[in-house]
C-alpha atoms as a PDB file:
ATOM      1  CA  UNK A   1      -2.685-146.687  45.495  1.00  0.00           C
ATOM      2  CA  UNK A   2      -1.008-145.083  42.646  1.00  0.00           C
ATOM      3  CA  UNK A   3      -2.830-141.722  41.251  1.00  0.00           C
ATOM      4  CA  UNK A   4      -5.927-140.867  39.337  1.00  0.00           C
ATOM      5  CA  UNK A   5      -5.303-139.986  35.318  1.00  0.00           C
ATOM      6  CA  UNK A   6      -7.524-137.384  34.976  1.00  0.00           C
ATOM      7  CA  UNK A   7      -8.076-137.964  30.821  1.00  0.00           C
ATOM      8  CA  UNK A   8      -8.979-141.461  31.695  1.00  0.00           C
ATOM      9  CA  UNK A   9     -11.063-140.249  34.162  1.00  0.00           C
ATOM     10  CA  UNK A  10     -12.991-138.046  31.788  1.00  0.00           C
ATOM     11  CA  UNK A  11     -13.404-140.491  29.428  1.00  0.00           C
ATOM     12  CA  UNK A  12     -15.183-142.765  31.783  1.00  0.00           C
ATOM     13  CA  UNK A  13     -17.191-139.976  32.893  1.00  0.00           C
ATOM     14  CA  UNK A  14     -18.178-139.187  29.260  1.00  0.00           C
ATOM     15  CA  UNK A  15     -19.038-143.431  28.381  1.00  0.00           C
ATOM     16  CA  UNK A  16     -20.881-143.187  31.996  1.00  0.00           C
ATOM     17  CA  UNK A  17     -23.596-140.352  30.768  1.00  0.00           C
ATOM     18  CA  UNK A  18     -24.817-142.790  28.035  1.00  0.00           C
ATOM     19  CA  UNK A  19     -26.159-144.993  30.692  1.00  0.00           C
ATOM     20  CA  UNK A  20     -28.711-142.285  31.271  1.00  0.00           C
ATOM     21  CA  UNK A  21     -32.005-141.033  29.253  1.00  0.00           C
ATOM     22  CA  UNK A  22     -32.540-142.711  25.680  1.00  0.00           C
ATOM     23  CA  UNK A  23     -28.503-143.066  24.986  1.00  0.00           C
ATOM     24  CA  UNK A  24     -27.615-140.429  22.929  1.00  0.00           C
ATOM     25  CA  UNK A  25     -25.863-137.140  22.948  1.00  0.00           C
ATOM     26  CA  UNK A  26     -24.487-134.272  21.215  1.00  0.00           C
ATOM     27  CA  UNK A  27     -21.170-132.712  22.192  1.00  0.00           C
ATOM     28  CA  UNK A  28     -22.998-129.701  23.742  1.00  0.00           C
ATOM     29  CA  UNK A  29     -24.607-131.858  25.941  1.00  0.00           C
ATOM     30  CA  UNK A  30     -22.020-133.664  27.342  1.00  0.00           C
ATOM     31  CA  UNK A  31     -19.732-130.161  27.624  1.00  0.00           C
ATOM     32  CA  UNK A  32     -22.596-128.574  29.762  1.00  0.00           C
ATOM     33  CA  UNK A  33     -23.080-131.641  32.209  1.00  0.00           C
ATOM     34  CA  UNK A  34     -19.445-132.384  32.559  1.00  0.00           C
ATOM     35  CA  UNK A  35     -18.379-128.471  32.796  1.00  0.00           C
ATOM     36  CA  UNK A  36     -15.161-129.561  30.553  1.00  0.00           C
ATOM     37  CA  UNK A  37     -14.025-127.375  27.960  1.00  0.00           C
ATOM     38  CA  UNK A  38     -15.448-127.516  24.573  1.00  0.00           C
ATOM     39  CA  UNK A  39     -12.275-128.774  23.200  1.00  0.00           C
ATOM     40  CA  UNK A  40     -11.610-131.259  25.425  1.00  0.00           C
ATOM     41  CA  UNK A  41     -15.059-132.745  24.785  1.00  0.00           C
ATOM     42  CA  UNK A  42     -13.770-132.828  21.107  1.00  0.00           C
ATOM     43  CA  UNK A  43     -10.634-134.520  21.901  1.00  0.00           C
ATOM     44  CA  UNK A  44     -12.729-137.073  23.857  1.00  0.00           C
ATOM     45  CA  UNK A  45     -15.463-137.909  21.705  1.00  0.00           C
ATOM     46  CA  UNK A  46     -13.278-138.180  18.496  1.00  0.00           C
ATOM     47  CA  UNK A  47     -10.783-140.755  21.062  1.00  0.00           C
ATOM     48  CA  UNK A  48     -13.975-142.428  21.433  1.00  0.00           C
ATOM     49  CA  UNK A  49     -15.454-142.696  18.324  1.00  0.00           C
ATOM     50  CA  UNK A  50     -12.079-143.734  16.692  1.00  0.00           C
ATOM     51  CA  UNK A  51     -11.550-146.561  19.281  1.00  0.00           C
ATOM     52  CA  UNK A  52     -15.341-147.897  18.648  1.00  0.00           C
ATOM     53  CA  UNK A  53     -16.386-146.766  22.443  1.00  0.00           C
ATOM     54  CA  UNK A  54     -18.773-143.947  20.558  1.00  0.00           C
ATOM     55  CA  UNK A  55     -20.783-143.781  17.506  1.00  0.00           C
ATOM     56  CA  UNK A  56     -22.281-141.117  15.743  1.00  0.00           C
ATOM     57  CA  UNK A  57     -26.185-141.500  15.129  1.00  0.00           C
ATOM     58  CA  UNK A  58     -26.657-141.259  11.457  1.00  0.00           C
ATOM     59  CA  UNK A  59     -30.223-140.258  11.608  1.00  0.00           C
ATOM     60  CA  UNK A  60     -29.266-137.970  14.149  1.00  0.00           C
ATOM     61  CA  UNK A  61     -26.483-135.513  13.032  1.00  0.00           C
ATOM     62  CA  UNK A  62     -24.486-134.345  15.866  1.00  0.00           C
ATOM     63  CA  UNK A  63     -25.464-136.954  18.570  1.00  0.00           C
ATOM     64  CA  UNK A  64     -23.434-140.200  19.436  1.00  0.00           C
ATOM     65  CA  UNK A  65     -24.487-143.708  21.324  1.00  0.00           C
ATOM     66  CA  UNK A  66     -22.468-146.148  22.633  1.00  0.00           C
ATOM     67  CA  UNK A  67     -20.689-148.201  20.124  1.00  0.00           C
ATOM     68  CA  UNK A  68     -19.705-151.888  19.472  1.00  0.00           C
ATOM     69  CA  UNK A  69     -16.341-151.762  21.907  1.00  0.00           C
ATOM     70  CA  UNK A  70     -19.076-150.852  24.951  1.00  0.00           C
ATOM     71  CA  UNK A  71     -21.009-153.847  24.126  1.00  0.00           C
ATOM     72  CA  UNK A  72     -18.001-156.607  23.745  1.00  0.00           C
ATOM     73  CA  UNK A  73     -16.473-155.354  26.598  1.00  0.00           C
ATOM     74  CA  UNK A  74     -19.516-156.367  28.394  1.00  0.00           C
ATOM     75  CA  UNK A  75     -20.009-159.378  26.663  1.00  0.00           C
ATOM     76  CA  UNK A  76     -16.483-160.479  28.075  1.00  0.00           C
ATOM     77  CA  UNK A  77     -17.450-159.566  31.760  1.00  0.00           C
ATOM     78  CA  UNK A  78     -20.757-161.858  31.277  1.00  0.00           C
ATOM     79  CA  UNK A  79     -19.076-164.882  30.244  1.00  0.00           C
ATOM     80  CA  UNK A  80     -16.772-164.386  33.261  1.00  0.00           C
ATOM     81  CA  UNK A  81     -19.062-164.409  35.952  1.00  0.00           C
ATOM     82  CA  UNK A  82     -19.637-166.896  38.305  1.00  0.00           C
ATOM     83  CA  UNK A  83     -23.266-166.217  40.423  1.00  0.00           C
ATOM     84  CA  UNK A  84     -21.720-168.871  43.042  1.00  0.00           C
ATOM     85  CA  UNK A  85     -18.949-166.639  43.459  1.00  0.00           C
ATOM     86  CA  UNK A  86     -20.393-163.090  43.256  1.00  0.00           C
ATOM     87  CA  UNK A  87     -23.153-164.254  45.756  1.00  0.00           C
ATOM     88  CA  UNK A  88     -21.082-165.834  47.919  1.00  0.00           C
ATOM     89  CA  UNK A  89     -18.642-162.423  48.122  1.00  0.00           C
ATOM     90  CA  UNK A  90     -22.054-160.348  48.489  1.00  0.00           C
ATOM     91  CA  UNK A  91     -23.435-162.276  50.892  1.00  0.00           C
ATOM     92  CA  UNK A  92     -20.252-162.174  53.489  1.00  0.00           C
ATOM     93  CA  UNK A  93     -20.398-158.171  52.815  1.00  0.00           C
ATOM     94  CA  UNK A  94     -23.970-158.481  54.224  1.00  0.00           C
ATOM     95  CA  UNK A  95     -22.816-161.173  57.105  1.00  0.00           C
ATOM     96  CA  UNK A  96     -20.167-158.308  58.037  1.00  0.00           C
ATOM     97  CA  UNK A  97     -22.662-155.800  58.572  1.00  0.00           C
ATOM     98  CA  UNK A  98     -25.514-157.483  60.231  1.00  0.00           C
ATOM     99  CA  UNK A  99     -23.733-159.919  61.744  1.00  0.00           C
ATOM    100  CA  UNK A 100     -26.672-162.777  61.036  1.00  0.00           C
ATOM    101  CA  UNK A 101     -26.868-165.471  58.425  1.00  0.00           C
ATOM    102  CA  UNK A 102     -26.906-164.633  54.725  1.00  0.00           C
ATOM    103  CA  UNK A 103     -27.974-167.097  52.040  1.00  0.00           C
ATOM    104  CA  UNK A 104     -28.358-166.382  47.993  1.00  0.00           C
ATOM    105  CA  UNK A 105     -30.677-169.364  46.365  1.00  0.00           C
ATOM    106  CA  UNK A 106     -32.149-170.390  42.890  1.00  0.00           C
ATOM    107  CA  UNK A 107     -34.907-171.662  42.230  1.00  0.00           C
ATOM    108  CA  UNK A 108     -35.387-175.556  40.502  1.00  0.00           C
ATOM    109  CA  UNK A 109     -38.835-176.454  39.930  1.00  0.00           C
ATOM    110  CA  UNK A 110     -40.581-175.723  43.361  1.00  0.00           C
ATOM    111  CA  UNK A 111     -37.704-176.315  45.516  1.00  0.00           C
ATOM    112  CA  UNK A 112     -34.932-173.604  46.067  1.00  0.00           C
ATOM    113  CA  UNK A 113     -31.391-174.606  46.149  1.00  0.00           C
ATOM    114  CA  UNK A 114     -28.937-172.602  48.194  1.00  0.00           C
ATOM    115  CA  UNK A 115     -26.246-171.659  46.237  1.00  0.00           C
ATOM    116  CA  UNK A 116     -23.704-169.411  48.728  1.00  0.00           C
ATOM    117  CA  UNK A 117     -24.244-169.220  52.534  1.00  0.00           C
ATOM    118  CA  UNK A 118     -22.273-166.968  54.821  1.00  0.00           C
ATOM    119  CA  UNK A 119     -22.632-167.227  58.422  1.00  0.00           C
ATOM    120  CA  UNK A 120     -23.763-165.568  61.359  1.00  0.00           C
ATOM    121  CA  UNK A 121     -21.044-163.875  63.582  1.00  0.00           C
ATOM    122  CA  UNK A 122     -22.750-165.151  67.165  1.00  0.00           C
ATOM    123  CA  UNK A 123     -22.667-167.606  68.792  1.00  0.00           C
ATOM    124  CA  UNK A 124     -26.262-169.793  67.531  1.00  0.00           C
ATOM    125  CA  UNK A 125     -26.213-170.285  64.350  1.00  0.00           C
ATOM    126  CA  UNK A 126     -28.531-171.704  61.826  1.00  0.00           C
ATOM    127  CA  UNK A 127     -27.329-175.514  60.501  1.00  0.00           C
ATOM    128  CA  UNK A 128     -27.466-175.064  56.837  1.00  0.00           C
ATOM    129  CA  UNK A 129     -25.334-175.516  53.855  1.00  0.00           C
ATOM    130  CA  UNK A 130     -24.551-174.535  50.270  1.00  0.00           C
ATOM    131  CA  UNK A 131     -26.014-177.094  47.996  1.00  0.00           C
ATOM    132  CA  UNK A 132     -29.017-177.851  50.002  1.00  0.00           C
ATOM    133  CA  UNK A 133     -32.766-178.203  48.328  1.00  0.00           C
ATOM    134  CA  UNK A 134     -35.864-176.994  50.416  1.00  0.00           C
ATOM    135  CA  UNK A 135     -39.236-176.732  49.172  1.00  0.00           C
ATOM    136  CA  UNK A 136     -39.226-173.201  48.120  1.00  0.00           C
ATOM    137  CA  UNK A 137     -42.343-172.065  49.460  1.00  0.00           C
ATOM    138  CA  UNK A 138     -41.441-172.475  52.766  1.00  0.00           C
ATOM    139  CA  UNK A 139     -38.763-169.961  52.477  1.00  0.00           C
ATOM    140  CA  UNK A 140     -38.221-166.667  51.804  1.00  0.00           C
ATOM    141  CA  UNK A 141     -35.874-166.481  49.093  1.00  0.00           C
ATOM    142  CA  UNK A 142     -38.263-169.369  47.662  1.00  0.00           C
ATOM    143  CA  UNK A 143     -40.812-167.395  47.783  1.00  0.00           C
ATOM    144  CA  UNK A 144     -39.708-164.634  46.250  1.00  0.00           C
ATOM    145  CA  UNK A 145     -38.799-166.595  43.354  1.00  0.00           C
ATOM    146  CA  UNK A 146     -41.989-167.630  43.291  1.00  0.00           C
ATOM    147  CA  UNK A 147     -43.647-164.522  43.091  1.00  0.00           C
ATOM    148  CA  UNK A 148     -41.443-163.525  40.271  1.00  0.00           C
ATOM    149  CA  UNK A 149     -42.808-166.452  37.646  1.00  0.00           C
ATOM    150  CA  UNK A 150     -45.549-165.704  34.855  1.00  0.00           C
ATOM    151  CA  UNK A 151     -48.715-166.992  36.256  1.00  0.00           C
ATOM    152  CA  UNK A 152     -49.045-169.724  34.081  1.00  0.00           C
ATOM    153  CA  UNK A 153     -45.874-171.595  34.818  1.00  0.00           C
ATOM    154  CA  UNK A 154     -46.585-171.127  38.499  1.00  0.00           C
ATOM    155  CA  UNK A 155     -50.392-172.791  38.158  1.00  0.00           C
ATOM    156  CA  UNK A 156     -47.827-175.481  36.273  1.00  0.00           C
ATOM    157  CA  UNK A 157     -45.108-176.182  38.557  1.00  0.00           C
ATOM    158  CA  UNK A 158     -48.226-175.837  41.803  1.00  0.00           C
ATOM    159  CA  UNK A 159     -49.849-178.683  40.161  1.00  0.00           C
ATOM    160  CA  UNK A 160     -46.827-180.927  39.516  1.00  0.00           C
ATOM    161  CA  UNK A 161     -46.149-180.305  43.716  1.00  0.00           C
ATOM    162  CA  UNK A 162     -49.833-180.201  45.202  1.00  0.00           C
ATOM    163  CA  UNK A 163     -50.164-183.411  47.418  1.00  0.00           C
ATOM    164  CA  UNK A 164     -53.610-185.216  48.324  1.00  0.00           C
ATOM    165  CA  UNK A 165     -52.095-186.954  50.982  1.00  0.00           C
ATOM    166  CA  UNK A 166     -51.249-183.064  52.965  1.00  0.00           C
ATOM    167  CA  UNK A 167     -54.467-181.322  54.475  1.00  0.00           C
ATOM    168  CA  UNK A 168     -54.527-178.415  52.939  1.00  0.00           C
ATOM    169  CA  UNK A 169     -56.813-176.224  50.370  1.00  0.00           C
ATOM    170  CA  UNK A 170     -60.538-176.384  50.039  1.00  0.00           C
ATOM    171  CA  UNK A 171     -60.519-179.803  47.790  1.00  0.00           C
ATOM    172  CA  UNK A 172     -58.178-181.540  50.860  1.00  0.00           C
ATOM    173  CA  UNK A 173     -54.680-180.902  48.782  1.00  0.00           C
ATOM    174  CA  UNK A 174     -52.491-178.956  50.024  1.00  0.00           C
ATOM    175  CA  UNK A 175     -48.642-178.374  49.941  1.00  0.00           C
ATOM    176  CA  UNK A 176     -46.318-180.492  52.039  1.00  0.00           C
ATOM    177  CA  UNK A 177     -45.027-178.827  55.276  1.00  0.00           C
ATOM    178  CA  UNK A 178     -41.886-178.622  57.156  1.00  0.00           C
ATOM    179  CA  UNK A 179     -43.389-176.887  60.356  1.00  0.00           C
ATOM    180  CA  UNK A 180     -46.821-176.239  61.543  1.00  0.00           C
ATOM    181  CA  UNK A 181     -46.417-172.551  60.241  1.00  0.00           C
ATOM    182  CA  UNK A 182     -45.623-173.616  56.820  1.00  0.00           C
ATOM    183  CA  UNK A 183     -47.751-172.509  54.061  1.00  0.00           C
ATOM    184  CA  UNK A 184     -50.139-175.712  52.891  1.00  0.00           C
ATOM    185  CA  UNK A 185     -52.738-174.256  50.828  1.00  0.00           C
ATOM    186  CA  UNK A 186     -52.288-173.442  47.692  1.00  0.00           C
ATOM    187  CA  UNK A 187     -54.349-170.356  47.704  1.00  0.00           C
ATOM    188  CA  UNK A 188     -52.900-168.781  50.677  1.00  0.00           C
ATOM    189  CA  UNK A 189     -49.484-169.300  48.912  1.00  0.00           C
ATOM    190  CA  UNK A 190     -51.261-167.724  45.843  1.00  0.00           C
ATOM    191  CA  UNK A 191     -52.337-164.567  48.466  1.00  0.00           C
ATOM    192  CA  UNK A 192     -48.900-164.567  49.733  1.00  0.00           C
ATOM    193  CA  UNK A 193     -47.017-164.108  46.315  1.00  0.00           C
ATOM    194  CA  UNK A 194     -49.472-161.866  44.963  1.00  0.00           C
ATOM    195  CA  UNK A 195     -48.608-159.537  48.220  1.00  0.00           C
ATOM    196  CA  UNK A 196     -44.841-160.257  47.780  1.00  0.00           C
ATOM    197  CA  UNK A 197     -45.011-158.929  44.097  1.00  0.00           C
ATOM    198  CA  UNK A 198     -46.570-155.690  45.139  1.00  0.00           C
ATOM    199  CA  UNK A 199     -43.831-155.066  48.077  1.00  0.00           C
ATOM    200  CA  UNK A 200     -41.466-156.440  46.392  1.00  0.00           C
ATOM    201  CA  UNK A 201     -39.743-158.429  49.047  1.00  0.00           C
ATOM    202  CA  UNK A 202     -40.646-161.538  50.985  1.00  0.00           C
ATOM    203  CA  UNK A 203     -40.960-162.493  54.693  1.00  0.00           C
ATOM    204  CA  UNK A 204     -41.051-166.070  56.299  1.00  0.00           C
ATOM    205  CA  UNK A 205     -42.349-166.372  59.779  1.00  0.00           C
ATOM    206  CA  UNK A 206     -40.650-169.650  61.080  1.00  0.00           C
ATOM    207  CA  UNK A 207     -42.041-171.455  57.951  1.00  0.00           C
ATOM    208  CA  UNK A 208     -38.963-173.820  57.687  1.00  0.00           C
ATOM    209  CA  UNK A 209     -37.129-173.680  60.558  1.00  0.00           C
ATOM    210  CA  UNK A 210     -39.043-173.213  63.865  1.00  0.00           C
ATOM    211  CA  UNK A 211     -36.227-171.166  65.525  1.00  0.00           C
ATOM    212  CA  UNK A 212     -35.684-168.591  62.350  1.00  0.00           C
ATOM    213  CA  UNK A 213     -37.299-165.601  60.970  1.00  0.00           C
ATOM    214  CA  UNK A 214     -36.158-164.475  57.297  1.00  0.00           C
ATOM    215  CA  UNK A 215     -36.170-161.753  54.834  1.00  0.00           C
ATOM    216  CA  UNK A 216     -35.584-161.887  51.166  1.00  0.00           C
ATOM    217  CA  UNK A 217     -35.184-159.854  47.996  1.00  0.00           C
ATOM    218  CA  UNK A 218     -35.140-160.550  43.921  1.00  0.00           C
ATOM    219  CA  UNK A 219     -31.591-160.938  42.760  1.00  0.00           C
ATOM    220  CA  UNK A 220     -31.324-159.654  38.488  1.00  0.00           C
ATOM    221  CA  UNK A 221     -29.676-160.421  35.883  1.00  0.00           C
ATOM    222  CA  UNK A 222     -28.310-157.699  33.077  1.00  0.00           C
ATOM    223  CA  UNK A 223     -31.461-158.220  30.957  1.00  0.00           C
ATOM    224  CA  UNK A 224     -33.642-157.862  34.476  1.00  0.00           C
ATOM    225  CA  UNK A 225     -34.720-161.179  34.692  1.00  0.00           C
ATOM    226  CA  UNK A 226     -35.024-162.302  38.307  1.00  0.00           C
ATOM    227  CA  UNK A 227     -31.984-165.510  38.592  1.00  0.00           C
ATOM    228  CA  UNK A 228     -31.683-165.593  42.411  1.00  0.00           C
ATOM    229  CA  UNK A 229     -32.767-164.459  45.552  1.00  0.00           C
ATOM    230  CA  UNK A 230     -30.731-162.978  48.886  1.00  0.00           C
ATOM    231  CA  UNK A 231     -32.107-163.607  52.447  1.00  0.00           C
ATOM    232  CA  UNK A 232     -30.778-162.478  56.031  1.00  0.00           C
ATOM    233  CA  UNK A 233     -31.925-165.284  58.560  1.00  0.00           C
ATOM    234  CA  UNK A 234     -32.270-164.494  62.149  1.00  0.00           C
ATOM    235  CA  UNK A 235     -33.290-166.871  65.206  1.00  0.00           C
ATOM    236  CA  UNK A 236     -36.309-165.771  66.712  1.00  0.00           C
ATOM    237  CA  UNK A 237     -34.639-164.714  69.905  1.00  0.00           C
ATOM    238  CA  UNK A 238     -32.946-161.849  67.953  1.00  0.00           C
ATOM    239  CA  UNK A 239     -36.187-161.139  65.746  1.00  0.00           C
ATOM    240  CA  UNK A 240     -37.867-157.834  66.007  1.00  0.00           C
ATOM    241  CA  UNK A 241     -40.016-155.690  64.207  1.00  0.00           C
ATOM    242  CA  UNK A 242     -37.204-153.297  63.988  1.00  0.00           C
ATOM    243  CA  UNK A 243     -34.915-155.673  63.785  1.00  0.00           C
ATOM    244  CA  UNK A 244     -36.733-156.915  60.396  1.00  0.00           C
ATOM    245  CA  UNK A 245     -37.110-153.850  59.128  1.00  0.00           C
ATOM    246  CA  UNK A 246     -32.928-152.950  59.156  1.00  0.00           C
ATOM    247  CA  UNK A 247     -32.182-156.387  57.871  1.00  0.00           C
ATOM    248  CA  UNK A 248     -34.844-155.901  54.909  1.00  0.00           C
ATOM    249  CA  UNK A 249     -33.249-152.846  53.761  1.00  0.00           C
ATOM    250  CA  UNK A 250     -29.899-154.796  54.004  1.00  0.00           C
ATOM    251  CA  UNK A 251     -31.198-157.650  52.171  1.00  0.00           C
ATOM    252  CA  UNK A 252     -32.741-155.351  49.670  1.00  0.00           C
ATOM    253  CA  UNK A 253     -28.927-153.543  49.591  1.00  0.00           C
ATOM    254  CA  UNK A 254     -27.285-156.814  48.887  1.00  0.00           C
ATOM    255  CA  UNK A 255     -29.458-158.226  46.372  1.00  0.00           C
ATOM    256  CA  UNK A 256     -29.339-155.064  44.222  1.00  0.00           C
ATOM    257  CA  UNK A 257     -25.306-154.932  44.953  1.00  0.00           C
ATOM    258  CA  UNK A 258     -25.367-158.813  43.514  1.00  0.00           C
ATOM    259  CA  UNK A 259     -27.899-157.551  40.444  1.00  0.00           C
ATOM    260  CA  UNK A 260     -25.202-154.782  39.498  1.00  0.00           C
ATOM    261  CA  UNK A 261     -22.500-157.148  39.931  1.00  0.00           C
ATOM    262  CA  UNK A 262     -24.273-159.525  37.347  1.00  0.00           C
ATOM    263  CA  UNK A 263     -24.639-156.387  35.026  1.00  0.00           C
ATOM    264  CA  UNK A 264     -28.601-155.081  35.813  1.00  0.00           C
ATOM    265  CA  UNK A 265     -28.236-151.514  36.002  1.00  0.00           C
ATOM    266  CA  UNK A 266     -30.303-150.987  39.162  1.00  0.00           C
ATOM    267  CA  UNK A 267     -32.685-147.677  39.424  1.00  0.00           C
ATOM    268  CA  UNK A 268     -33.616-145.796  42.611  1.00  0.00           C
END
């Protein structure tokens, strides 16, 4: 690995302070949080500004923002991305570490569709594929889709799925099942979301696979919108409270890992 130029360096570290507060700053500023010389913050900011990377405020004299250069240069990484691919890559950096299954899915209607799958290290593992559709509220990563839809479009899409022919809610419709500890009514599955927004992760208990237990959190895009979810699976042989507890902070790792890879700058 060749070395470190330290004026690059610096200029990163300069470009990386905008990312913080309301986006601007004087050349004070950045001189006291850096600890560089006064005239090398000169040399760097007037670099800056004349390559378009920095832009001076004009109703602000003496403060700069990020200029056009910042924002093509993003633009560029955007168009190249490829969730498929990034998930997938994310997801095997979660396999490696937990050594259990790792899906990332989108959501289609009310069905999730699993878009990268990386699997478990032992011996039993779970038979599942990229490209397959399950109804998404028997799932985790379905469900945490779910939870993240305006409350109108989900009343929309529940009505368009709610089947007479499943026992279920109070008026005999209900939701279809895939095993006997899937959710059927809709209200429950209203309960359950409404929890899953406030913790901001989502559980399934055996819901579509009676041998697996699974944990799930929101995957972002750069403007914050929620585009995918990330899961760990387990079989229940391996499932413990601990156990979920360690893979939920992993999951929760991974997904925002994916978010920043898909350019959502994500907060503590």
């Amino acid at each position: 690995m060749g070395r470190l130029v330290p004026a690059v360096t610096r200029a990163f570290d300069v470009l990386e302070l905008f990312l913080e507060g309301d986006g601007t700053l004087s050349a004070p500023e950045i001189t006291r949080r850096l600890q560089l010389p006064r005239t090398t913050t000169h040399e760097l900011v007037t670099t800056l500004t004349a390559r378009n990377y920095l832009v001076a405020v004009p109703e602000q004299p003496g403060r700069y923002r990020l200029g056009v250069r910042t924002y093509q240069l993003g633009s560029r990484y955007a168009e190249q991305l490829d969730l498929a691919a990034e998930g997938h890559e994310v997801a095997r950096q979660v396999a490696d570490t937990c050594g259990e299954t790792v899906h990332v899915a989108v959501l289609e209607d009310m069905d999730v569709i699993y878009i990268a799958k990386v699997d478990s290290s032992h011996a039993v593992r779970m038979v599942s594929a990229a490209g397959r559709r399950l109804p998404a509220h028997c799932t985790a990563v379905g469900k945490m889709l779910l939870a993240t839809l305006p409350p109108d479009e989900l009343e929309e899409r529940l009505d368009g799925r709610v089947d007479g022919r499943v026992e279920g809610g109070a008026d005999g419709r209900g939701l279809v099942a895939m095993t006997p500890r899937s959710i059927t009514d809709p209200d429950a599955l209203r309960a359950a979301l409404a929890e899953i927004r406030i913790l901001g992760v989502a559980g399934e208990q055996q819901e579509s696979n009676p041998d697996v237990s699974c944990v799930a959190a929101p995957v972002r895009d750069r403007s914050g919108r929620v585009v995918a979810a990330l899961s760990v699976s387990v079989p229940v042989h391996r499932w413990s409270e601990d156990r979920e507890n360690e893979l939920t902070a992993l999951a929760v790792k991974g997904a925002n890992d994916l978010s920043e890879r898909l350019g959502h700058r994500v907060t503590a």
